[in-house]
Protein backbone atom coordinates (compact mmCIF):
# COMPACT_ATOMS: atom_id res chain seq x y z
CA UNK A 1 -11.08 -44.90 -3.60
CA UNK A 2 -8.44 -45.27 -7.11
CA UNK A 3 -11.17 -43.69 -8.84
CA UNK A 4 -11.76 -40.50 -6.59
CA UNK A 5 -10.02 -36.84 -8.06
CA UNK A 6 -6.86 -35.78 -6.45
CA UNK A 7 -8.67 -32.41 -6.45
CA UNK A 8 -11.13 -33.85 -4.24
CA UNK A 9 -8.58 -35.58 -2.44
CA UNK A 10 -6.18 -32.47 -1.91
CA UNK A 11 -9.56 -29.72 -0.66
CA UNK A 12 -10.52 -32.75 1.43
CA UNK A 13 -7.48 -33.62 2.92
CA UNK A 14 -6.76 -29.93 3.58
CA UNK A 15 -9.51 -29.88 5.70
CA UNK A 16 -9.54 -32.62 7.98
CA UNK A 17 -5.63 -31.77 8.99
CA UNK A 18 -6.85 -28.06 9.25
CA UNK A 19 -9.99 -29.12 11.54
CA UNK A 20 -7.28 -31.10 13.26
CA UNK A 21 -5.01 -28.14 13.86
CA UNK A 22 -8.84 -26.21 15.23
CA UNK A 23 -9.43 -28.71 17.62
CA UNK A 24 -5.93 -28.69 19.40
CA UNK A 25 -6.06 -24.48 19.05
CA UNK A 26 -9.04 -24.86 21.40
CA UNK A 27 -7.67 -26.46 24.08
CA UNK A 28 -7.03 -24.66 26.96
CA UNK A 29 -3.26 -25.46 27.14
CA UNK A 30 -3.23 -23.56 23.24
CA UNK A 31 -4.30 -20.28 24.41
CA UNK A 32 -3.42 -17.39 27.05
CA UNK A 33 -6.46 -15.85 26.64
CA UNK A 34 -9.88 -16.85 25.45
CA UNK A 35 -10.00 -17.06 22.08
CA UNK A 36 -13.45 -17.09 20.15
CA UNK A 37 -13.92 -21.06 18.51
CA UNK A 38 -14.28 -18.96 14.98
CA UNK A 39 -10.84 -16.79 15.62
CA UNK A 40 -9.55 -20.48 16.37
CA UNK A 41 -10.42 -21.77 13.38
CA UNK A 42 -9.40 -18.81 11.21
CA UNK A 43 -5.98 -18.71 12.77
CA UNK A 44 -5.72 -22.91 12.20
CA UNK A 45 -7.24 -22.10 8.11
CA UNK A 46 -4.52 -19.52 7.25
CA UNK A 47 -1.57 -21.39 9.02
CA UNK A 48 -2.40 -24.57 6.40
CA UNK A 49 -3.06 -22.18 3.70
CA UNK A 50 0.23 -20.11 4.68
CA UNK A 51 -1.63 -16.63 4.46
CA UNK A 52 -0.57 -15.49 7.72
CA UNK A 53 -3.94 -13.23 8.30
CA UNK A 54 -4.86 -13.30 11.46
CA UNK A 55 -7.36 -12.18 13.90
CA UNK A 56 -5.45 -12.42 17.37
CA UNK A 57 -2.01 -11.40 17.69
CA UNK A 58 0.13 -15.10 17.71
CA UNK A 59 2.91 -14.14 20.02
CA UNK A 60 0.77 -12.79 22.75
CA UNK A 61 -2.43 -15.00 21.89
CA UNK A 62 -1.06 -18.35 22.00
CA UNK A 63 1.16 -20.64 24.65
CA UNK A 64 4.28 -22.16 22.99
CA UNK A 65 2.03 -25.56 22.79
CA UNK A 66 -0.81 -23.02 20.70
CA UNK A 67 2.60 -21.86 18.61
CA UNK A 68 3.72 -25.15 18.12
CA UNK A 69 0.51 -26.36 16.68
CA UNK A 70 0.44 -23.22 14.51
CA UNK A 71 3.66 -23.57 13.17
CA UNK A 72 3.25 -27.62 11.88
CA UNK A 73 0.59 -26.45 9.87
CA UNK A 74 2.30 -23.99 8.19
CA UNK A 75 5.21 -26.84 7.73
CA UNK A 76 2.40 -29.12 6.38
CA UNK A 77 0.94 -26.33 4.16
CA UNK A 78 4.13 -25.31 2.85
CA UNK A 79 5.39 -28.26 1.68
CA UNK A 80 1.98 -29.97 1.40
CA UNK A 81 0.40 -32.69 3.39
CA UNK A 82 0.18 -34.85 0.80
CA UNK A 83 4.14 -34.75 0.86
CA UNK A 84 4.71 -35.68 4.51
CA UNK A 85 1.98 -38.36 3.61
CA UNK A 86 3.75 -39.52 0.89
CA UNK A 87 7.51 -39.23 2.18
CA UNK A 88 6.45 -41.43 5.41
CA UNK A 89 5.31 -44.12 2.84
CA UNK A 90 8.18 -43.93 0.73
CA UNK A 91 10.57 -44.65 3.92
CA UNK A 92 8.48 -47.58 5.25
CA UNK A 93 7.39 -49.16 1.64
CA UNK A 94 9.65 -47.27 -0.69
CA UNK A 95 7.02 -46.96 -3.03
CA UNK A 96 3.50 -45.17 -3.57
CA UNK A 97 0.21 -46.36 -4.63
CA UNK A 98 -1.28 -44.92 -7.95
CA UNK A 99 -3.60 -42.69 -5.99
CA UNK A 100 -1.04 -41.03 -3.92
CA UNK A 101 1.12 -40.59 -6.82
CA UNK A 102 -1.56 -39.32 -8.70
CA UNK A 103 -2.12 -36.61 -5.89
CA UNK A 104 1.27 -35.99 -5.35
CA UNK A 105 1.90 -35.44 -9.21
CA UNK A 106 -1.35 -33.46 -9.39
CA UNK A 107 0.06 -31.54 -6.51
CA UNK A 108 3.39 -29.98 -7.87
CA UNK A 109 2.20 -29.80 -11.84
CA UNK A 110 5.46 -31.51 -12.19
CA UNK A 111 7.26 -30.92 -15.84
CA UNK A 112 8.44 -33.88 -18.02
CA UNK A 113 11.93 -35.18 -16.37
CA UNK A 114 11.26 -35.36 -13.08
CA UNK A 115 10.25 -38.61 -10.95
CA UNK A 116 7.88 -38.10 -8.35
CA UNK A 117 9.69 -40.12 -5.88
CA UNK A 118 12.82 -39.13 -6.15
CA UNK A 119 11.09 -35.13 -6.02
CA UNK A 120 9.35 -36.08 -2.57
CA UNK A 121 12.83 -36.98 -1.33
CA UNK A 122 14.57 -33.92 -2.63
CA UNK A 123 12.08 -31.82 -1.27
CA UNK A 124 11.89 -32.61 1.95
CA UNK A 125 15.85 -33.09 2.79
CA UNK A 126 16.17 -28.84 0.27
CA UNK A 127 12.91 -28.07 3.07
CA UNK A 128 15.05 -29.45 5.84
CA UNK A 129 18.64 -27.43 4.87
CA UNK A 130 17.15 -24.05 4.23
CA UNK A 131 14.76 -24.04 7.33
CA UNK A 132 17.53 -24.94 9.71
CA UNK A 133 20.31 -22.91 8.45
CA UNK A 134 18.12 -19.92 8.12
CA UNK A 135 16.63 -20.76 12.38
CA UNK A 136 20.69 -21.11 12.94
CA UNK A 137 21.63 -17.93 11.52
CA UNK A 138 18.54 -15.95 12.96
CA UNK A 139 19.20 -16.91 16.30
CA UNK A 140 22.71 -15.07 16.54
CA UNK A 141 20.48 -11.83 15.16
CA UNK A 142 18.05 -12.40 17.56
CA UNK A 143 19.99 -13.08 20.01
CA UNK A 144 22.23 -9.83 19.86
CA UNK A 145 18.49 -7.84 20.12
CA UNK A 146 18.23 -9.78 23.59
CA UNK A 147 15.04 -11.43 22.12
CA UNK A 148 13.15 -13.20 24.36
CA UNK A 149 13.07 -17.04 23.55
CA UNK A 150 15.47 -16.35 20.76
CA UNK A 151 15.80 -20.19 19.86
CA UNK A 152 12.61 -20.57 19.57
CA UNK A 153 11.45 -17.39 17.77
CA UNK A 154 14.24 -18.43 14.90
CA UNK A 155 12.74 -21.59 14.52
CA UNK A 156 9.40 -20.07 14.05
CA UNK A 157 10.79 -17.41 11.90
CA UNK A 158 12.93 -19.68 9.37
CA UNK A 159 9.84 -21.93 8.93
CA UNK A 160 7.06 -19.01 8.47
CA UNK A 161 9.48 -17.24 6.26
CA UNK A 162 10.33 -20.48 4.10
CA UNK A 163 7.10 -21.53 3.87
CA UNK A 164 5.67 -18.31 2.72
CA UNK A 165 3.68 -17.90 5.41
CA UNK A 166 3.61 -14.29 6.96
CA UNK A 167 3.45 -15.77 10.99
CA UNK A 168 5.22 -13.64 13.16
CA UNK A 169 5.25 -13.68 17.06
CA UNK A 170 6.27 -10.00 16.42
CA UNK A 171 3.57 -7.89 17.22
CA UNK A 172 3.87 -5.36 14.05
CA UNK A 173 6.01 -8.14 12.20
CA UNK A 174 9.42 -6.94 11.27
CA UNK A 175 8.86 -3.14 11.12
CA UNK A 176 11.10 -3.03 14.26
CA UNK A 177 14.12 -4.55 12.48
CA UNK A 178 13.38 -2.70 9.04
CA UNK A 179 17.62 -0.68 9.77
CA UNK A 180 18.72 -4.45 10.11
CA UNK A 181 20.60 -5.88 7.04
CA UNK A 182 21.15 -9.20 8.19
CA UNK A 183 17.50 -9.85 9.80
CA UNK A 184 16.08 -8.61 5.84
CA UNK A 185 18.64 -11.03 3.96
CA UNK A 186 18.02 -13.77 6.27
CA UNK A 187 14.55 -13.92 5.49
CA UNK A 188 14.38 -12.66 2.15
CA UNK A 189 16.72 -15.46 0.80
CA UNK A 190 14.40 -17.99 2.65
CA UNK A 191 11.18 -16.18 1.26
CA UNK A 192 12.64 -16.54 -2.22
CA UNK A 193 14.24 -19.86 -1.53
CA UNK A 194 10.47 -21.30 -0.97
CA UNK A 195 8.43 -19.12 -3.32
CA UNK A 196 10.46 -19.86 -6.22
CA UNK A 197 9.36 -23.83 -6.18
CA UNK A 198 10.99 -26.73 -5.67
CA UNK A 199 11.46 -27.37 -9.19
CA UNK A 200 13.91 -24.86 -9.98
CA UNK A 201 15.84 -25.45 -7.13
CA UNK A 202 16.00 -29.09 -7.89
CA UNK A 203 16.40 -28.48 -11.97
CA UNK A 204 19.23 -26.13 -11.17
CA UNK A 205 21.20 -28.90 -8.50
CA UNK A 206 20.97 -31.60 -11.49
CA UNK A 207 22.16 -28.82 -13.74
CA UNK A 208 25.54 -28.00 -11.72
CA UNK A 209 26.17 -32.03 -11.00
CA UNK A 210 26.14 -32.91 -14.40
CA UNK A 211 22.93 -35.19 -14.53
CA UNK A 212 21.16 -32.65 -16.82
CA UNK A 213 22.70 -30.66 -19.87
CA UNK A 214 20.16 -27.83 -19.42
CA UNK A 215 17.68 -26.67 -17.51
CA UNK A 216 13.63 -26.72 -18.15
CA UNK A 217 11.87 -23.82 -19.39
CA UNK A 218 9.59 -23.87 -16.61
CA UNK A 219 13.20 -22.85 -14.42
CA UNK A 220 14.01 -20.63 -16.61
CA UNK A 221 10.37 -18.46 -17.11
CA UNK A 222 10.42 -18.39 -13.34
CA UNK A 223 14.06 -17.24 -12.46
CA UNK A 224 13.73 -14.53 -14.98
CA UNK A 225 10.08 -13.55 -13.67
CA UNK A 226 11.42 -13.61 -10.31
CA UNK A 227 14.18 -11.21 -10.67
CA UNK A 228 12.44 -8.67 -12.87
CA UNK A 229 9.80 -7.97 -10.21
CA UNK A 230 11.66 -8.09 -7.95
CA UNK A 231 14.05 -5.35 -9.45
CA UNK A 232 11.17 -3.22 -11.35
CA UNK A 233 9.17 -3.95 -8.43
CA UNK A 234 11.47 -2.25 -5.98
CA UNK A 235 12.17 0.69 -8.47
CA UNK A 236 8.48 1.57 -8.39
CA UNK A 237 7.53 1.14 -4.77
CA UNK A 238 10.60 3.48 -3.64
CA UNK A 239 9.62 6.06 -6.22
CA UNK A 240 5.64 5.65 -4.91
CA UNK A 241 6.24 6.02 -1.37
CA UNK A 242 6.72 8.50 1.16
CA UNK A 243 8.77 7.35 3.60
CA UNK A 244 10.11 9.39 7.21
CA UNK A 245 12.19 12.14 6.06
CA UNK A 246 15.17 11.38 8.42
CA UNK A 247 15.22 8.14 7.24
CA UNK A 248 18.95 7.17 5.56
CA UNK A 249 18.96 6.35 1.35
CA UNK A 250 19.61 2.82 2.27
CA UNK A 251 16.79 1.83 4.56
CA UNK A 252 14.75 3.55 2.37
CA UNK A 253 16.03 1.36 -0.53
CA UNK A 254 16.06 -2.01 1.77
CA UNK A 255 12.35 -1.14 3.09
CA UNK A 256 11.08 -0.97 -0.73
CA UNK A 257 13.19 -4.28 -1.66
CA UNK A 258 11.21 -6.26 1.31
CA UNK A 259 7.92 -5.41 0.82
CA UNK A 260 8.54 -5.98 -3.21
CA UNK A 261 10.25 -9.40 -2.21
CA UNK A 262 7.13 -9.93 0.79
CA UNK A 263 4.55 -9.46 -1.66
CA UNK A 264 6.02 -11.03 -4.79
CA UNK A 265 7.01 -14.53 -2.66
CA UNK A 266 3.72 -14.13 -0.99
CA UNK A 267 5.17 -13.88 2.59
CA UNK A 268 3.73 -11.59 3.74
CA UNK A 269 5.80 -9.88 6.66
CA UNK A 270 6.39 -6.44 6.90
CA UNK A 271 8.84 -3.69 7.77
CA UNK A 272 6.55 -0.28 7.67
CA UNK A 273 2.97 -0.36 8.64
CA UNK A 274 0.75 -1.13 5.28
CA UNK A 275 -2.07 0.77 5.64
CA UNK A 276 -0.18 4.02 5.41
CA UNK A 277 1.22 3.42 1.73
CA UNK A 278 -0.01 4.95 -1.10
CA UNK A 279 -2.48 3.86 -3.53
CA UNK A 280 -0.04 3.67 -6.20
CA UNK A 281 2.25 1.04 -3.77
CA UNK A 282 -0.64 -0.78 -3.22
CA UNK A 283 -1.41 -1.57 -6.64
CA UNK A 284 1.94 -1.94 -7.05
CA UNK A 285 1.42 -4.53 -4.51
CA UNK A 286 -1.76 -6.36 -5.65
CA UNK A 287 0.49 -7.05 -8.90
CA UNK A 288 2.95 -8.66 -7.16
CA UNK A 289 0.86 -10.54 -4.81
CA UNK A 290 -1.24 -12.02 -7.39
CA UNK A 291 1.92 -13.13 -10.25
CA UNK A 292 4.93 -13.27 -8.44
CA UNK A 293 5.08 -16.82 -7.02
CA UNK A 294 5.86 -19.63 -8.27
CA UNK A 295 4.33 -23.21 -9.26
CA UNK A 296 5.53 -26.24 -7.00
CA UNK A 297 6.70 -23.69 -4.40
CA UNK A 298 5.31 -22.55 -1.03
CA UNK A 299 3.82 -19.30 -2.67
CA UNK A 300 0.06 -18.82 -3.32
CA UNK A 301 -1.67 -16.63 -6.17
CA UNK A 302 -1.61 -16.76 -10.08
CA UNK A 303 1.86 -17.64 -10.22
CA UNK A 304 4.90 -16.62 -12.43
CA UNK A 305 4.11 -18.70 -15.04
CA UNK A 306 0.59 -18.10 -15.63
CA UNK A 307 1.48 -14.57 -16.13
CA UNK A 308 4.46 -15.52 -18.56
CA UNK A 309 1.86 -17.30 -20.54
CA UNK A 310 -0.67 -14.33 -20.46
CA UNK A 311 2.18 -12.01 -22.05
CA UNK A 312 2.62 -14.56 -24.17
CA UNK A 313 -0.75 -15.01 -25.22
CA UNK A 314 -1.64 -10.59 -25.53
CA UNK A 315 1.99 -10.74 -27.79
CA UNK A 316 0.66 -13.33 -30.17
CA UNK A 317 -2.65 -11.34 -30.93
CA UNK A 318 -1.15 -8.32 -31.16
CA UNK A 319 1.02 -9.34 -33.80
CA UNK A 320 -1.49 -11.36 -35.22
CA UNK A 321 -0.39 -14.48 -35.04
CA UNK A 322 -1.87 -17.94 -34.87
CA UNK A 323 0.84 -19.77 -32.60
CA UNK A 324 1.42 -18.71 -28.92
CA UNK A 325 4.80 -18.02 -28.34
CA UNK A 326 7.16 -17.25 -25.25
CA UNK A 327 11.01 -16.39 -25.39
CA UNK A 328 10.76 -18.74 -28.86
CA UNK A 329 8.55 -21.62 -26.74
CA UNK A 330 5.23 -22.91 -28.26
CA UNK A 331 2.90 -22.47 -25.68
CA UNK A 332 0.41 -25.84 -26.10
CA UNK A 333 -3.04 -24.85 -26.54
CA UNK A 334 -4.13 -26.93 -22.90
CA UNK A 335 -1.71 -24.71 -21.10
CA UNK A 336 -3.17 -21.45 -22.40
CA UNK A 337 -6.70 -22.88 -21.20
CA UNK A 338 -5.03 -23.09 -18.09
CA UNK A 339 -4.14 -19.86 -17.74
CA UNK A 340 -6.54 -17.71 -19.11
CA UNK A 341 -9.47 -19.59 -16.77
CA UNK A 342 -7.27 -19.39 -13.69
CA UNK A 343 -7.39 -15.71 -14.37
CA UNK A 344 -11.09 -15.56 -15.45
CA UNK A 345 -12.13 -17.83 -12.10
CA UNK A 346 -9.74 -15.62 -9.87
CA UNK A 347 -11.34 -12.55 -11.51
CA UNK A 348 -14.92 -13.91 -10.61
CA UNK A 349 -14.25 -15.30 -7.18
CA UNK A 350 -12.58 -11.74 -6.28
CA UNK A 351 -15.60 -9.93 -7.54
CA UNK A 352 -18.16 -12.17 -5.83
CA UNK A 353 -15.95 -11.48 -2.51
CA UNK A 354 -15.59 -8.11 -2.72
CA UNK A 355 -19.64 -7.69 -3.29
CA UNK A 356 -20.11 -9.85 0.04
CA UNK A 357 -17.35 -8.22 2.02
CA UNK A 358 -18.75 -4.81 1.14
CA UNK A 359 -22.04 -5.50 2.18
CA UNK A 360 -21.53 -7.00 5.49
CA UNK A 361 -18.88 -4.80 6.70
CA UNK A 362 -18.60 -1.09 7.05
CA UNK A 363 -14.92 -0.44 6.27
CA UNK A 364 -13.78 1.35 2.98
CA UNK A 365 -13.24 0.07 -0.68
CA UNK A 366 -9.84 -0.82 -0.68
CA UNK A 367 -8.78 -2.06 2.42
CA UNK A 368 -11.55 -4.67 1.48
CA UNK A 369 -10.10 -5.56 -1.73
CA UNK A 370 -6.80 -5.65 -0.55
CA UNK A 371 -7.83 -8.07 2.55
CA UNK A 372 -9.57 -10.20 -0.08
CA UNK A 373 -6.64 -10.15 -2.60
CA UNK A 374 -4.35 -11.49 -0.12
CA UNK A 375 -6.58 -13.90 1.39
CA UNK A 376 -6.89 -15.35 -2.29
CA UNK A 377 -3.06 -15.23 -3.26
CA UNK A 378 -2.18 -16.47 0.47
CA UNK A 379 -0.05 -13.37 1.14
CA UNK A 380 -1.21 -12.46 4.38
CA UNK A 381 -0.13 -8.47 4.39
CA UNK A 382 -3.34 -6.49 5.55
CA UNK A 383 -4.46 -2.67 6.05
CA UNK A 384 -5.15 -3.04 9.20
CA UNK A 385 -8.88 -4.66 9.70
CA UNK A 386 -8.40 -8.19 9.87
CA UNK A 387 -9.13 -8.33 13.63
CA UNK A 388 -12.05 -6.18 12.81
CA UNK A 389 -14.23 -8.53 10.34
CA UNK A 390 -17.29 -9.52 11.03
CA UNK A 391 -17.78 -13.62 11.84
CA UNK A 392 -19.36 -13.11 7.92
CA UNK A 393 -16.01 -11.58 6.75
CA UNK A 394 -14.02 -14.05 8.62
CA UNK A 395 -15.82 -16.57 6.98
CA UNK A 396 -15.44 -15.60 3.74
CA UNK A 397 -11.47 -14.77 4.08
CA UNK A 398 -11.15 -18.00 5.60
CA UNK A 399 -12.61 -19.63 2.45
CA UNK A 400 -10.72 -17.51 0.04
CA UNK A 401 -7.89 -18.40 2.23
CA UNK A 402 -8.62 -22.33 1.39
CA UNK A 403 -9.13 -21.71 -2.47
CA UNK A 404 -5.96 -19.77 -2.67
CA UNK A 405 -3.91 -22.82 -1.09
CA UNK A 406 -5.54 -25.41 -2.79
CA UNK A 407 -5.03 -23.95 -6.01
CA UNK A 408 -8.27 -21.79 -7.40
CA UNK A 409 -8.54 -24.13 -10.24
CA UNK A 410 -8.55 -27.07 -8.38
CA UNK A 411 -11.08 -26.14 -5.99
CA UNK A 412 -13.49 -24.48 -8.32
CA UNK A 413 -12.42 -28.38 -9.75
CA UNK A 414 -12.97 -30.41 -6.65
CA UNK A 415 -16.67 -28.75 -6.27
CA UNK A 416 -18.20 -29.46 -9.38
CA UNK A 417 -16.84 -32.20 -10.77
CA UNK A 418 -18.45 -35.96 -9.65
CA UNK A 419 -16.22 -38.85 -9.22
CA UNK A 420 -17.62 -40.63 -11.91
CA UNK A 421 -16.64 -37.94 -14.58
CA UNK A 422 -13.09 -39.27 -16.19
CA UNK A 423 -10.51 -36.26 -16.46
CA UNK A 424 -8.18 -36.33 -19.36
CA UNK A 425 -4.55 -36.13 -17.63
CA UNK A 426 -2.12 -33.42 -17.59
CA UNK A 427 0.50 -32.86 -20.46
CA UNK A 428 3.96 -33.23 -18.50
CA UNK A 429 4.95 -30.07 -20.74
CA UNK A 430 7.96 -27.81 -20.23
CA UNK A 431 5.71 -25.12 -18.40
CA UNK A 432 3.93 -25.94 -15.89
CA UNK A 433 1.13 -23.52 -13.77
C-alpha cells in the first residue's frame, strides 16, 4: 500500500465516502419524497465535490437526517477527507505515516515553509472559527426574517458558504435576501474566507505574530488575483446587466458584487435568477468560475495561480523572452507544465462534454456549456436545467463534478498511471497550483 499514488488514493477515497453518503441518502428516514437512486447519488457526488448542482430541491427534498448527511459531505469535501483522516491520527498518534503524509501533502500542493502537521492542525481549528462565527451571526439575520429552523438553516448556511459549496435549503438560493446587507457580507466574507486557501490565511497569521518576516509568493499572487476580479469583475457584470428598473443604485451594485464574488470563490449561490443574464455576464461568469479560486482552499476550477502563471507565460513570449517571469518571480519550468496541461486537459474534457451533453439532450448551446463549466470548476450556479438532464447528462455532470474536486490533473493522473510507474515528486516552490 506505501507504493500506491496519492492520486489514486485521493479519486478512490473520494468515492467510497461519496458511495457512503448515497447509501444513507437512500434510506427512507433521508427523504420526504421518493427520490430516484440516480438523483440520490448525484445529490451525495456534488455535496463531496462542493458543486452544489442539484437535481431535487434540498430544503423540501430531504428530512433534517437527509440534510445532515448532505451537509458532512460538503464538510468532508471542503476541507478534504484526507484531512479529517489525517487530523484524527494526529490526535491519537501525533504523527502520520509516509503514505498519509504523502496524500495529505499531495493534497494542498503545499509551498516550501510549511509543515504538514502543524497545517492539518491549523486548518481544522481556522475551519472551525469561521464556520461557527459565520452560523452565529446568521442566525440573528435569520432569525429577524422569522426563518423557520433558523439555528439550523445558519449552520447549514455558514458551512455550504465556507466550504464553497452552493447548498441552500432556500428554494431560489438567496435571491430573496439580495436588499439584505448583512445576509451578502455574512456569506461573502465566508465564501472568500474558504476560496482563498488555507495557505494564505495561515501565511498571513505567521506574518502578523512575528514567526515569518514575509509572506510567500503563492499569498501574495492569490490576494492580488482575488481582489482584482473581484473589483473588475463587479465593474463589468453591473455594466452587462439589466437589472429591474425600480431597483435602488445600491442593490444593483451589491447584486453584481455577489454573483462576481459567487462565481469567482466558486460558491455558487445566487441573488437574481441566472438564466435571465446576458450573454456578456455569462462569459463574464465562465471567467471567473474557471480562475478565480484558489489552491489549498475549498474552491474548485483552474485556480488563481494557474492563471497568474498563464499571464506570465503569454508576457514572456510576447516580449520575447527566454525566462518566465511573474511580478519579478522566475516561474520554474515544472510549474509552467503544470499549468499549461491543466488548461489543455480542462480544454479537452470540456469539449468532449459538451459533444456528449449536446447529443443526448435537447436543450440549447449555452445553458449546456454553462452546466458543464460549473460542474467542472465545482461552482454549482446553473441556467435552469439541472433537474431536467437526462440519467446520461446526470451522469456525465456527476463525473465532471468528481474531476473538478479531485483536481483535473490528478484524475486524468489517477486513471492512467499504474502503481508501478515511479513519479518524480513535487518542487515545494513558492507557487503552488
Amino acid at each position: 500500500m506505501e507504493e500506491s499514488h496519492p492520486e489514486k488514493l485521493l479519486l478512490f477515497g473520494y468515492l467510497f465516502y461519496t458511495t457512503i453518503g448515497w447509501i444513507f441518502l437512500l434510506l427512507p428516514a433521508a427523504q420526504k419524497v421518493p427520490i430516484p437512486s440516480l438523483d440520490n447519488f448525484f445529490t451525495a457526488i456534488s455535496a463531496i465535490s462542493t458543486t452544489g448542482l442539484t437535481t431535487v430541491d434540498t430544503g423540501t427534498s430531504y428530512t433534517f437526517f437527509g440534510q445532515l448527511v448532505i451537509l458532512i459531505l460538503i464538510q468532508m469535501g471542503g476541507i478534504g477527507y484526507a484531512t479529517f483522516a489525517s487530523f484524527v491520527v494526529l490526535s491519537t498518534t501525533k504523527q502520520l505515516s509516509k503514505l498519509r503524509t504523502k496524500v495529505s501533502v499531495h493534497s494542498f500542493s503545499l509551498p516550501s515553509g510549511f509543515v504538514i502537521h502543524e497545517f492539518i492542525n491549523h486548518v481544522i481549528l481556522y475551519t472551525l472559527i469561521c464556520e461557527t462565527i459565520g452560523a452565529i451571526s446568521l442566525s440573528f439575520f435569520f432569525y429577524s426574517h422569522n426563518v423557520k429552523d433558523a439555528i439550523w438553516e445558519a449552520i447549514f448556511h455558514s458551512i455550504s458558504a465556507f466550504c464553497t459549496a452552493g447548498f441552500s435549503l432556500f428554494s431560489t438560493s438567496f435571491e430573496i435576501y439580495r436588499d439584505d446587507f448583512w445576509v451578502n457580507l455574512i456569506l461573502s466574507v465566508l465564501s472568500i474566507l474558504g476560496a482563498m486557501g488555507f495557505i494564505v490565511w495561515i501565511d498571513l497569521y505567521k506574518r502578523i505574530i512575528g514567526q515569518k518576516s514575509q509572506t510567500t509568493f503563492t499569498t501574495r499572487i492569490i490576494v492580488s488575483v482575488t481582489f482584482w476580479f473581484l473589483l473588475i469583475g463587479t465593474f463589468l457584470f453591473f455594466q452587462s446587466t439589466t437589472f429591474q428598473e425600480n431597483l435602488p443604485l445600491y442593490e444593483k451594485i451589491m447584486i453584481a458584487f455577489f454573483q462576481t464574488m459567487t462565481a469567482s470563490t466558486t460558491v455558487g449561490f445566487n441573488t437574481m435568477n441566472i438564466g435571465t443574464l446576458s450573454y456578456a455576464a455569462i462569459t463574464l461568469l465562465l471567467f471567473l468560475m474557471a480562475f478565480g479560486a484558489s489552491p489549498s482552499g475549498t474552491g474548485g476550477g483552474l485556480k488563481s495561480t494557474t492563471f497568474s502563471a498563464l499571464l506570465g507565460l503569454v508576457k514572456s513570449t510576447l516580449r520575447g523572452k527566454n525566462e518566465v517571469t511573474f511580478w519579478n518571480h522566475a516561474i520554474p519550468q515544472r510549474r509552467l507544465l503544470l499549468a499549461t496541461s491543466s488548461l489543455a486537459y480542462y480544454m479537452f474534457v470540456m469539449a468532449t462534454s459538451i459533444y456528449i451533453l449536446t447529443l443526448v439532450e435537447d436543450k440549447p448551446f449555452l445553458p449546456l456549456f454553462f452546466e458543464a463549466s460549473s460542474a467542472l470548476s465545482t461552482i454549482g450556479l446553473s441556467m435552469g436545467i439541472t433537474s431536467q438532464l437526462t440519467d446520461v447528462g446526470k451522469i456525465m455532470i456527476i463525473l465532471l463534478m468528481l474531476m473538478g474536486r479531485v483536481g483535473i490533473l490528478t484524475f486524468g493522473v489517477a486513471i492512467s498511471i499504474s502503481n508501478k510507474a515511479k513519479i518524480k515528486p513535487h518542487e515545494e516552490n513558492d507557487l503552488v497550483f
